[in-house]
C-alpha atoms as a PDB file:
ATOM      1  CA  UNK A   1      99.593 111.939 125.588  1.00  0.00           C
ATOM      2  CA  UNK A   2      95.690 112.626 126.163  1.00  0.00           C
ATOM      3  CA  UNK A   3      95.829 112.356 130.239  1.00  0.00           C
ATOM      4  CA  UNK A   4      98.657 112.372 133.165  1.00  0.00           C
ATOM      5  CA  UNK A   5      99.380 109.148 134.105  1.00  0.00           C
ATOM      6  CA  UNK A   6      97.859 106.386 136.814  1.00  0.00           C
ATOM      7  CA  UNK A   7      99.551 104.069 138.648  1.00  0.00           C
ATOM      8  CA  UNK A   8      98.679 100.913 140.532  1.00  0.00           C
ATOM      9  CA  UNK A   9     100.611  98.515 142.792  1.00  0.00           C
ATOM     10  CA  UNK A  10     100.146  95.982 145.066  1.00  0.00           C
ATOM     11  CA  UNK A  11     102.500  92.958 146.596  1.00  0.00           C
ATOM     12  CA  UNK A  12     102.498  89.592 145.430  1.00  0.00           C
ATOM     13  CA  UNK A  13     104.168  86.424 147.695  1.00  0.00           C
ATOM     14  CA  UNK A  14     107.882  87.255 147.924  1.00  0.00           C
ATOM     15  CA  UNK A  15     107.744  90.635 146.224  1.00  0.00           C
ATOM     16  CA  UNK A  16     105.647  93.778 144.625  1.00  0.00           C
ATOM     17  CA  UNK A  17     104.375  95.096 141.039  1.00  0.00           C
ATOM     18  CA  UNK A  18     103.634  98.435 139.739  1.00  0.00           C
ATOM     19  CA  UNK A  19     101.472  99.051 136.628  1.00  0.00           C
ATOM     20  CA  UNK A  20     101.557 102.840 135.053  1.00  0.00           C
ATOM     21  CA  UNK A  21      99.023 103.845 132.200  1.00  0.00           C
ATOM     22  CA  UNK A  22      98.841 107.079 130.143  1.00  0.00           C
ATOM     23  CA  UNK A  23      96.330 107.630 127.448  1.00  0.00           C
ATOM     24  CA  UNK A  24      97.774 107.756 123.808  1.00  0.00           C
ATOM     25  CA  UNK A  25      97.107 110.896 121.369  1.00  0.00           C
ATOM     26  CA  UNK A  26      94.078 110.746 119.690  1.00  0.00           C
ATOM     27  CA  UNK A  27      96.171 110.407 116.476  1.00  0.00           C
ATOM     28  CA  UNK A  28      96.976 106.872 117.302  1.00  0.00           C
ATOM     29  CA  UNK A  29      93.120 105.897 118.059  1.00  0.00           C
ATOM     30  CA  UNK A  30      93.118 103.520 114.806  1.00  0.00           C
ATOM     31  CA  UNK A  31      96.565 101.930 115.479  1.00  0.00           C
ATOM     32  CA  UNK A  32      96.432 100.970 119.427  1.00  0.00           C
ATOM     33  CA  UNK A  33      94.382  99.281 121.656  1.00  0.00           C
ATOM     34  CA  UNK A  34      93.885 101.086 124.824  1.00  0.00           C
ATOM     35  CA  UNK A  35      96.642 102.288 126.636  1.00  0.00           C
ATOM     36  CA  UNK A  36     100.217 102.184 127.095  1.00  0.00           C
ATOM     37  CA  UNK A  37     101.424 100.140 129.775  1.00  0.00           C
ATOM     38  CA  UNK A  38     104.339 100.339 132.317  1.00  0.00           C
ATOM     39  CA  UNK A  39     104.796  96.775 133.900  1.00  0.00           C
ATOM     40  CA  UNK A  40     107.426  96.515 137.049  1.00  0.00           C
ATOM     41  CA  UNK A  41     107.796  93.458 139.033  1.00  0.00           C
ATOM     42  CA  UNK A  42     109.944  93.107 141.919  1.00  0.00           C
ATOM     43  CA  UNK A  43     109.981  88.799 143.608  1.00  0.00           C
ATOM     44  CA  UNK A  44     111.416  85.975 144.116  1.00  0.00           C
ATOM     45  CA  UNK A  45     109.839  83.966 142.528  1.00  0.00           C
ATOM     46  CA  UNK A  46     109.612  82.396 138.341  1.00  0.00           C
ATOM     47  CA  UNK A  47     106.727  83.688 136.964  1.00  0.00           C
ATOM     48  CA  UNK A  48     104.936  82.141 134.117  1.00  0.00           C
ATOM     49  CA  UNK A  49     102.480  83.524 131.815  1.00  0.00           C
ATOM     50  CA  UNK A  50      99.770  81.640 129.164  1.00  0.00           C
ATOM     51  CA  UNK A  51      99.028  84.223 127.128  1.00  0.00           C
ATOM     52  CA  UNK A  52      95.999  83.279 124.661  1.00  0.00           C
ATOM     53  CA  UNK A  53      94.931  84.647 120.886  1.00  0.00           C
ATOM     54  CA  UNK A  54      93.719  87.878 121.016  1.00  0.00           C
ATOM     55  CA  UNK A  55      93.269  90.497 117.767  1.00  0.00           C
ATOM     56  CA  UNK A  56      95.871  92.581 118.298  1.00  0.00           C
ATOM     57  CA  UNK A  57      99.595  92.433 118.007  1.00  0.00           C
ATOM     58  CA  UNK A  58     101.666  93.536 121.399  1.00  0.00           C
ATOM     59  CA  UNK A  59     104.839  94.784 121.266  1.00  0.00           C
ATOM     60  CA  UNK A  60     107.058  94.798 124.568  1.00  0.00           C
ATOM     61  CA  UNK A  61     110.099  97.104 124.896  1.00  0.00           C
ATOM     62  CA  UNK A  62     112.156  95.511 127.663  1.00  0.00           C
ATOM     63  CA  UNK A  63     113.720  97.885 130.071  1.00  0.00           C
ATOM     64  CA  UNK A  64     115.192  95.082 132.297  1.00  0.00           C
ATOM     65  CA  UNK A  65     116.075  91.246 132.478  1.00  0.00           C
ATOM     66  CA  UNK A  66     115.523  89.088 129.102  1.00  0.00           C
ATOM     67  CA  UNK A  67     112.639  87.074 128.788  1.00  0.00           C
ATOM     68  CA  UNK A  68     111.864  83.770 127.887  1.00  0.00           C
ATOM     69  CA  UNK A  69     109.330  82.981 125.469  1.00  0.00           C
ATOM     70  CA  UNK A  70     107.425  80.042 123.088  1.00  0.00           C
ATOM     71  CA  UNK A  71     105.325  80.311 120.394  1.00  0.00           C
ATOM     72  CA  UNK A  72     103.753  77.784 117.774  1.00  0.00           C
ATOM     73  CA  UNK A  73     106.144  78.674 114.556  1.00  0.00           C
ATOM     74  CA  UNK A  74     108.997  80.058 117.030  1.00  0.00           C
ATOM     75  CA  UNK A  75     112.448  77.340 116.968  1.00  0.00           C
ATOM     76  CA  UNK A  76     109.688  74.715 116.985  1.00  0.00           C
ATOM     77  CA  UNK A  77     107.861  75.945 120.217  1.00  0.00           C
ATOM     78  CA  UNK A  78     110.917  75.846 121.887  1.00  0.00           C
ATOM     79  CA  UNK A  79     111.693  78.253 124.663  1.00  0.00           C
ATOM     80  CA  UNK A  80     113.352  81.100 123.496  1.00  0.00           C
ATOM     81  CA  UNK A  81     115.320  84.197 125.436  1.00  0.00           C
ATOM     82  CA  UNK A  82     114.817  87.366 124.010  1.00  0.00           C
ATOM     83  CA  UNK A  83     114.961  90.818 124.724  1.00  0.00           C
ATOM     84  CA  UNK A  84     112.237  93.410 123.254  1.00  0.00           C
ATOM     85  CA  UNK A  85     109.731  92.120 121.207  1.00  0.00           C
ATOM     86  CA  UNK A  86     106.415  91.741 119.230  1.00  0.00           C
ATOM     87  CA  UNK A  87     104.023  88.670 118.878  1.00  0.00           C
ATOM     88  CA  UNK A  88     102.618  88.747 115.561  1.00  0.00           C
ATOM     89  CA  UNK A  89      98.666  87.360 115.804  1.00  0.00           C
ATOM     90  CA  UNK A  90      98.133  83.863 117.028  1.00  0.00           C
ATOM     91  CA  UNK A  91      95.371  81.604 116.645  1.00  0.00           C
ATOM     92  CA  UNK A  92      96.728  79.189 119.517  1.00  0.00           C
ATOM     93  CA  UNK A  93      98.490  80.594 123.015  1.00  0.00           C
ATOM     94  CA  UNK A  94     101.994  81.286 123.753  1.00  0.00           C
ATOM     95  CA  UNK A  95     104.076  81.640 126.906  1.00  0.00           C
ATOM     96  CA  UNK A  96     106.333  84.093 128.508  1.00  0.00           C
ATOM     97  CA  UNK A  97     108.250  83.419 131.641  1.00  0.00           C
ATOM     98  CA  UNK A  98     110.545  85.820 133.835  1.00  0.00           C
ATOM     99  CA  UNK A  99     112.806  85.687 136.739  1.00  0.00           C
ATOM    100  CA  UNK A 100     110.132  87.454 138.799  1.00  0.00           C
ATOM    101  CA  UNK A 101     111.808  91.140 138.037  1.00  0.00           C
ATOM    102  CA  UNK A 102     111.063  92.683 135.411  1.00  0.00           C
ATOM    103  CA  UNK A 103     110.767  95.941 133.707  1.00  0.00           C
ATOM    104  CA  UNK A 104     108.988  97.009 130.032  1.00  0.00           C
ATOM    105  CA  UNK A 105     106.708  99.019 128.162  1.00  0.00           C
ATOM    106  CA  UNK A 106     103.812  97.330 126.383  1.00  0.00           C
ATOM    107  CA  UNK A 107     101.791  98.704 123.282  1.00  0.00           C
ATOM    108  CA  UNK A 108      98.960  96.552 121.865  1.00  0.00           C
ATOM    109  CA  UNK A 109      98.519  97.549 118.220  1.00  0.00           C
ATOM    110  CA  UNK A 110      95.526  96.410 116.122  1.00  0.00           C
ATOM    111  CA  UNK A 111      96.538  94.503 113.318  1.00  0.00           C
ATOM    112  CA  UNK A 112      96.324  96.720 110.736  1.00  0.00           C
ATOM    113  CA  UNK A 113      98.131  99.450 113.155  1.00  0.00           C
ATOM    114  CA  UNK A 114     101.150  96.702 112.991  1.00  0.00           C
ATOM    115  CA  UNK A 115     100.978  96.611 109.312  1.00  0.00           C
ATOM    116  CA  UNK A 116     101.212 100.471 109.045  1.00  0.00           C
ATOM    117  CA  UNK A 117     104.082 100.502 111.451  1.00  0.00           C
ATOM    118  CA  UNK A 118     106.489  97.723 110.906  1.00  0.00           C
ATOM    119  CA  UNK A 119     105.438  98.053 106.733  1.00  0.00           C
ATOM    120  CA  UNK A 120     105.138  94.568 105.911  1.00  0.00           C
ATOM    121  CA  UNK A 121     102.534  92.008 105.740  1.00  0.00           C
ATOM    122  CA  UNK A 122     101.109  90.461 109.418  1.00  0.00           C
ATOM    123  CA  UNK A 123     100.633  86.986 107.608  1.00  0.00           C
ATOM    124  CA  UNK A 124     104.684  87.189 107.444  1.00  0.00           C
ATOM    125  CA  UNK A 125     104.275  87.323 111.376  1.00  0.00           C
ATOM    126  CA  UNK A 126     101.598  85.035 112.061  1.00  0.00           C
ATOM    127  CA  UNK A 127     102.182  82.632 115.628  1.00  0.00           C
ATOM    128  CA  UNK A 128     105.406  83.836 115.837  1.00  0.00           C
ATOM    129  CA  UNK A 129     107.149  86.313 118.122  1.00  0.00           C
ATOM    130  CA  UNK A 130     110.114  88.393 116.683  1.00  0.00           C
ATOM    131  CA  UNK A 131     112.840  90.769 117.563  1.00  0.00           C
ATOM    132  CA  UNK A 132     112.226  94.689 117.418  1.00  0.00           C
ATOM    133  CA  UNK A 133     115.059  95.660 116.874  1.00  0.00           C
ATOM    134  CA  UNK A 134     115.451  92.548 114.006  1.00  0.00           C
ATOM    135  CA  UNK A 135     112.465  94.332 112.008  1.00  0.00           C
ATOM    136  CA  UNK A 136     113.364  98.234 112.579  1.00  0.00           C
ATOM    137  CA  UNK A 137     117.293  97.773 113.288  1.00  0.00           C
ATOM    138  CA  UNK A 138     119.101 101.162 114.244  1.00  0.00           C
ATOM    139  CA  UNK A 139     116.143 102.838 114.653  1.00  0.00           C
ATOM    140  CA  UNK A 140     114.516 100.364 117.541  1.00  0.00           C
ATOM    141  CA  UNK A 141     118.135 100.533 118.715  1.00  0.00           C
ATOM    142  CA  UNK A 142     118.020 104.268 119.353  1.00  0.00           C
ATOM    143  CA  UNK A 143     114.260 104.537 120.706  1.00  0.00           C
ATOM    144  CA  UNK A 144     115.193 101.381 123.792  1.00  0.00           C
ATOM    145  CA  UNK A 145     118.476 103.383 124.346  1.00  0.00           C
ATOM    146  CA  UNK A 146     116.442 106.341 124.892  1.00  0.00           C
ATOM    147  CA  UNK A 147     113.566 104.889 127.130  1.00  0.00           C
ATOM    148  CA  UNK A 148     116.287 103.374 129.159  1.00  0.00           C
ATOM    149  CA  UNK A 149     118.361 106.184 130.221  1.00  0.00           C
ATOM    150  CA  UNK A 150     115.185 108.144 131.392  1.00  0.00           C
ATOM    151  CA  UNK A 151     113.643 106.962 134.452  1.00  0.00           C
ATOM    152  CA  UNK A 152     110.575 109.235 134.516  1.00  0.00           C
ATOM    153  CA  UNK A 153     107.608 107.265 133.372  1.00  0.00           C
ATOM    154  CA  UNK A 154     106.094 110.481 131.485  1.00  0.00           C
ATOM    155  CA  UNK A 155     108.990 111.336 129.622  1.00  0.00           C
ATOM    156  CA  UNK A 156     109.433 107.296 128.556  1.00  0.00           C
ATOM    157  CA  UNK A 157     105.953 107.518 127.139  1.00  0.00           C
ATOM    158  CA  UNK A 158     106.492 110.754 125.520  1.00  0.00           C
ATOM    159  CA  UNK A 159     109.412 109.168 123.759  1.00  0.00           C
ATOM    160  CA  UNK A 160     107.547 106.698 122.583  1.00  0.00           C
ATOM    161  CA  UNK A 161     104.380 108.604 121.654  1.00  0.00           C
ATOM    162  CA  UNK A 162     106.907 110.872 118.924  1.00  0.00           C
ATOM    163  CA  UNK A 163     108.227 107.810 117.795  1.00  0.00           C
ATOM    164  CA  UNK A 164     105.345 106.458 116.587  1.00  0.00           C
ATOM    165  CA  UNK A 165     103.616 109.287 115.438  1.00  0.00           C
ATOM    166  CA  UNK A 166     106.239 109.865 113.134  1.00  0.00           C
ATOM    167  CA  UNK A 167     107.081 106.148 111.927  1.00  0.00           C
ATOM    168  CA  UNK A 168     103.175 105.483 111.766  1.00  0.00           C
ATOM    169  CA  UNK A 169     103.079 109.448 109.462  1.00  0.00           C
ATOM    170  CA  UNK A 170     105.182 107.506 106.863  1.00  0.00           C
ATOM    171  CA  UNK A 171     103.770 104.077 107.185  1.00  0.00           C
ATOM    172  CA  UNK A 172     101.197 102.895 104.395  1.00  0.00           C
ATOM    173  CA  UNK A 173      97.753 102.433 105.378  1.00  0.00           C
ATOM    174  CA  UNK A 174      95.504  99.285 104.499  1.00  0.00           C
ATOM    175  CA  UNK A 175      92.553  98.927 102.759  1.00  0.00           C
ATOM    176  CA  UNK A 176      89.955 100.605 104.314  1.00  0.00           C
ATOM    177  CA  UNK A 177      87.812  97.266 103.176  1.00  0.00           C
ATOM    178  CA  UNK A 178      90.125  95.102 105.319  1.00  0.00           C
ATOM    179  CA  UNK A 179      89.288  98.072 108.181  1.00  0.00           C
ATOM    180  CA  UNK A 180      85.748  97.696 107.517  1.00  0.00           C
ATOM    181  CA  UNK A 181      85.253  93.694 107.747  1.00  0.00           C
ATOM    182  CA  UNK A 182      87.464  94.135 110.852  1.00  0.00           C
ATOM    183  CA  UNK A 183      85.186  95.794 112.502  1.00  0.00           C
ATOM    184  CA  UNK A 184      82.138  94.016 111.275  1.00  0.00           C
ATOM    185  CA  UNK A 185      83.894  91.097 112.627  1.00  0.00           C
ATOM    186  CA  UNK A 186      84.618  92.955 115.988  1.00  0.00           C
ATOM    187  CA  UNK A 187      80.991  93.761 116.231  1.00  0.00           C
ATOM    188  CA  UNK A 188      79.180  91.011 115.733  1.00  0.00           C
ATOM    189  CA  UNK A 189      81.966  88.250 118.182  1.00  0.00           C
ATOM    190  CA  UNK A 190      83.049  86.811 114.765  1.00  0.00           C
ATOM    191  CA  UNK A 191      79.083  86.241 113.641  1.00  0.00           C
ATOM    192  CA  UNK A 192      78.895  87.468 110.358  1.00  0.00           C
ATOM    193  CA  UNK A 193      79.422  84.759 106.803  1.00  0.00           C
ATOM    194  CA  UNK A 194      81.884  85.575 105.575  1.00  0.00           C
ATOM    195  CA  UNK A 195      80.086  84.813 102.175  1.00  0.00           C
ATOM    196  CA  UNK A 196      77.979  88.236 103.259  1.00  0.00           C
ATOM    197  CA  UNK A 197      81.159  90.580 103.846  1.00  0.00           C
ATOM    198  CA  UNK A 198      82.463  89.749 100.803  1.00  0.00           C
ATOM    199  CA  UNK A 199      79.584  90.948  99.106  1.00  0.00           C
ATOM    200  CA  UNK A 200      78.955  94.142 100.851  1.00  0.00           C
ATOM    201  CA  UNK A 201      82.183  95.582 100.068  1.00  0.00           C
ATOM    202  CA  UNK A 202      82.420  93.833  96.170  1.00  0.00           C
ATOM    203  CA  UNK A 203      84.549  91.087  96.274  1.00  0.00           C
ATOM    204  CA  UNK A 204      84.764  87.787  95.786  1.00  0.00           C
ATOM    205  CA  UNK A 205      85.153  85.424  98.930  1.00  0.00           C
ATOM    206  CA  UNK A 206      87.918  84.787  97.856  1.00  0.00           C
ATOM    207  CA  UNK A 207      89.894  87.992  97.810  1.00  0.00           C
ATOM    208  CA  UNK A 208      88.709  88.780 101.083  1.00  0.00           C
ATOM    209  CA  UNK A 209      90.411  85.664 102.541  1.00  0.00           C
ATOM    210  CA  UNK A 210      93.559  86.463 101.065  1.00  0.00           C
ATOM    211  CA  UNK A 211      93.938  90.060 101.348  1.00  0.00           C
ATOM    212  CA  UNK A 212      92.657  90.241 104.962  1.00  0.00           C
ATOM    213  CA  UNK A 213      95.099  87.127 105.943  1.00  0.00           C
ATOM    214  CA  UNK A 214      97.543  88.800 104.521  1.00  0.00           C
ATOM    215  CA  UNK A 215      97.313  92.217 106.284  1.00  0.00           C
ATOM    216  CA  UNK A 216      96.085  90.986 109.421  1.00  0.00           C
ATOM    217  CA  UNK A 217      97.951  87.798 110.224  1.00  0.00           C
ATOM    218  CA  UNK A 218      94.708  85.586 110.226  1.00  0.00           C
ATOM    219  CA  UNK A 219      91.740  84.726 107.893  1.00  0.00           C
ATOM    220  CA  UNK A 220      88.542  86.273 108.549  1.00  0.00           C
ATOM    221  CA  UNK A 221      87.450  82.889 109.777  1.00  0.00           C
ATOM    222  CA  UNK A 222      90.316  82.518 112.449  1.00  0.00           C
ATOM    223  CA  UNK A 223      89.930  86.318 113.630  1.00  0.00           C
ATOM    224  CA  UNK A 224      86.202  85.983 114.183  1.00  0.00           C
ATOM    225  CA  UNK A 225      86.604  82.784 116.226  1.00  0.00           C
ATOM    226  CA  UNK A 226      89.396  84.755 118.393  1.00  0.00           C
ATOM    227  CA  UNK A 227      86.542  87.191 118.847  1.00  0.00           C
ATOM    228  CA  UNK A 228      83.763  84.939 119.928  1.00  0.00           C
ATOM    229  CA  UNK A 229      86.259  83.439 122.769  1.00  0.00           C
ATOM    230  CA  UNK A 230      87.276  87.296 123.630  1.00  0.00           C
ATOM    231  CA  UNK A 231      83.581  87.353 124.150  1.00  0.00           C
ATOM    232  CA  UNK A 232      82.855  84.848 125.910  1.00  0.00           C
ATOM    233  CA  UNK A 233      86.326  85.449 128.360  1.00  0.00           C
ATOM    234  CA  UNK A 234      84.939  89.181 129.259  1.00  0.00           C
ATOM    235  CA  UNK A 235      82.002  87.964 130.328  1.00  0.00           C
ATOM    236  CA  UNK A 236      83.244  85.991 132.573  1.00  0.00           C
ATOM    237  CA  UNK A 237      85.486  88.947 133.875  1.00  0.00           C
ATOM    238  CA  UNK A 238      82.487  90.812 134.293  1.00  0.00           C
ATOM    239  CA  UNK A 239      80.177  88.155 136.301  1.00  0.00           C
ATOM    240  CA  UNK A 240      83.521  87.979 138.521  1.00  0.00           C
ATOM    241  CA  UNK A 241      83.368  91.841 139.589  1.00  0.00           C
ATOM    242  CA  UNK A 242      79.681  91.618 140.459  1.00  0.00           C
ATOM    243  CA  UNK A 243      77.733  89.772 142.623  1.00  0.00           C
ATOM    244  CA  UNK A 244      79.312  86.375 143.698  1.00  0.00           C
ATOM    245  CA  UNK A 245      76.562  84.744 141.328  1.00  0.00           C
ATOM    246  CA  UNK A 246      77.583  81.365 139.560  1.00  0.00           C
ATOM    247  CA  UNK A 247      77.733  80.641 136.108  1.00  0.00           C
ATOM    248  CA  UNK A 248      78.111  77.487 134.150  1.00  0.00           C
ATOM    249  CA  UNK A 249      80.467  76.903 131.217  1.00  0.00           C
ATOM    250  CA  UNK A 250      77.335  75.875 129.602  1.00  0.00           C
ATOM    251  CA  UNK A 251      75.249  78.982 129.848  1.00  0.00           C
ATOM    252  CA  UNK A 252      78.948  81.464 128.928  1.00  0.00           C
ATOM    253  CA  UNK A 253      79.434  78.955 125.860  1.00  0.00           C
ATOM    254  CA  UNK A 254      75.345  79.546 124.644  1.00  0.00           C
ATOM    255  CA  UNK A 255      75.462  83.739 125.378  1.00  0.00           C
ATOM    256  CA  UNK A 256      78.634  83.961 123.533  1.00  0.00           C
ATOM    257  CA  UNK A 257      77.654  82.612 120.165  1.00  0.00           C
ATOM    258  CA  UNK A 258      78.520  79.261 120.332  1.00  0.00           C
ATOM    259  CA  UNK A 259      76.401  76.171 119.328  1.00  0.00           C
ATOM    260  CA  UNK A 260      76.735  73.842 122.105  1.00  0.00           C
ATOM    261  CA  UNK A 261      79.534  72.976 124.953  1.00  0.00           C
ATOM    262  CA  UNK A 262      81.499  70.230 123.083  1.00  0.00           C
ATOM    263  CA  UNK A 263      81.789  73.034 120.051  1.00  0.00           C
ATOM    264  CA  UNK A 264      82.910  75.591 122.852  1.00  0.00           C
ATOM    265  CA  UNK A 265      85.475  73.011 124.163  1.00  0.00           C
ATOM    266  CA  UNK A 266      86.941  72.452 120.937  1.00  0.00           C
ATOM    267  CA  UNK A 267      87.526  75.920 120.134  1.00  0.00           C
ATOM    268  CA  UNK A 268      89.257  76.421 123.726  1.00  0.00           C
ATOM    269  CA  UNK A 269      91.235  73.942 123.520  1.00  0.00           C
ATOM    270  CA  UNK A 270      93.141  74.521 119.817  1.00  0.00           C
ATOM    271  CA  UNK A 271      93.413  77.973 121.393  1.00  0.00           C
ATOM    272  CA  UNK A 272      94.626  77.346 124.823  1.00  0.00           C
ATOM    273  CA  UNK A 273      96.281  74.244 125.055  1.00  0.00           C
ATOM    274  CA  UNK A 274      94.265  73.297 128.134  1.00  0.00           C
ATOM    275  CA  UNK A 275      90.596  72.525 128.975  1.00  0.00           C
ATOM    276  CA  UNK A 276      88.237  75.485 129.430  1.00  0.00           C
ATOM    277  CA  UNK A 277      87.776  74.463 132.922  1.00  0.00           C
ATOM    278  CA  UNK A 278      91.262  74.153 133.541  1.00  0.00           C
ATOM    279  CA  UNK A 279      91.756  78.101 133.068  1.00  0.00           C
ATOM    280  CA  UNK A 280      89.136  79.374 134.193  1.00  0.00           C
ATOM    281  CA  UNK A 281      89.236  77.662 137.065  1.00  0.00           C
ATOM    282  CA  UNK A 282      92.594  79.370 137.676  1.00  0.00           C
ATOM    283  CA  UNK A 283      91.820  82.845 136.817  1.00  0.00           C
ATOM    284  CA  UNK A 284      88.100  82.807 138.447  1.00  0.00           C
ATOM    285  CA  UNK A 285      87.674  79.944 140.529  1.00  0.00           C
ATOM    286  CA  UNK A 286      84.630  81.461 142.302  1.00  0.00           C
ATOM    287  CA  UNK A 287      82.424  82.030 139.478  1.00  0.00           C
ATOM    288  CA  UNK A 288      81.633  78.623 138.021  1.00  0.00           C
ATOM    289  CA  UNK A 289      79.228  76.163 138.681  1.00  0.00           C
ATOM    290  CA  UNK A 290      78.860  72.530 137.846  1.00  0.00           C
ATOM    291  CA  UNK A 291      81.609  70.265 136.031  1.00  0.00           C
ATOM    292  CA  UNK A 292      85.081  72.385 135.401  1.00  0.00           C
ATOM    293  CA  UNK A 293      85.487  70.520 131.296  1.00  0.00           C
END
């Protein structure tokens, strides 16, 4: 692991959580997003989760009670109970719910790190969440036996850091022109034709399409809209951590790329289920100004 680990923890209304972070090797730079995560919640109380589309794929390794869990193309968007798991990329939200204690290990992988790893196309994955054990069998077995006989959060993560060095070592890379259009993608909040990306890296439209669909879970399209509400969502985190100024949905739909409101609306909604000013409301209530739609 690059650095020692940090911890945070605070109580919540009828209980406490504690969140532990350690760096990953440098080795793993291309195939995870940020950090790996120790989540451990102690309460009373249900707790429910809307999770929306982000590009990358998450994988939880449960260390404590099952969760429960819908997706779009999961048993219908039924609720499901399931023990450790990954959620293959979405282009609308999903849910997961627990008892109020709980106890895992979460790795966000970019797509194309998911497609090296679990060896098998992400479109086979797409707004779904599956088993980890049901896509790497004995060996998943071993690896959640391991993490949860140790106790020490270092050791756990240095567990899981060999594993994946070595299951990622003999994974097969993609194309380093689905890489590139990624990040094109990534760079611009999703504003680049497609029509253009094709061209720079020689092919047609429509081999782009297919082959990045098919190793990333999502058409170029979908993943660049997913970026442009990323965009628009960490602004939004930002203008919460700094003054107390006010915002209007307005003014975040217009700075993040998006033609007008009604557009922006649209867009939230097939995503999250819910109006924009519905969620934000409940995850920064004190940073909007005018009508909450």
């Amino acid at each position: 692991m690059g650095q020692r680990l940090r911890r945070f923890g605070g109580a919540t209304p009828g209980g406490s959580w504690e969140a532990i972070f350690a760096t990953p090797d440098p080795r793993l730079k291309r195939a995870i997003l940020g950090d790996y995560q120790g989540w451990v919640e102690h309460g009373s109380k249900p707790v429910l989760r809307r999770h929306l589309p982000n590009v990358m794929v998450p994988v939880i390794i449960n260390l404590g009670p099952l969760w429960q869990v819908t997706s779009p193309a999961l048993a219908g968007g039924k609720e499901v109970t399931i023990d450790s798991f990954l959620a293959g990329m979405h282009d609308r939200f999903a849910t997961s719910y627990s008892s109020g204690n709980s106890c895992c290990i979460q790795v966000n992988f970019t797509p194309l790190g998911a497609y090296r790893l679990f060896g098998l196309p992400m479109a086979e994955l797409t707004n779904t969440i599956v088993g980890f054990t049901e896509l790497l069998g004995a060996e998943a077995d071993r690896l959640i036996t391991r993490l949860r006989e140790n106790g020490d959060w270092a050791a756990r993560f240095a567990i899981l850091e060999d594993f994946l060095l070595r299951r990622l070592a003999a994974g097969r890379e993609g194309r380093r022109e689905i890489a590139f259009v990624l990040r094109q993608l990534e760079k611009s909040a999703g504003a680049l034709p497609i029509g253009d990306l094709a061209a720079t890296i020689g092919w047609s439209r429509k081999k782009l399409i297919h082959s990045f669909q098919r190793e990333t879970g999502l058409a170029p399209k979908g993943i660049g809209r997913i970026y442009r509400l990323n965009r628009m969502l960490s602004l939004l985190h930002g203008i919460g951590q700094q003054s107390g100024d006010r915002v209007s949905l307005a003014e975040l739909a217009h700075e993040s790329g998006y033609y007008d409101q009604a557009h922006f609306n649209r867009d939230f909604r097939s995503f999250a289920g819910v109006t924009p000013g519905d969620y934000l409301a409940e995850i920064a209530p004190d940073v909007l100004r005018g009508p909450a739609n």
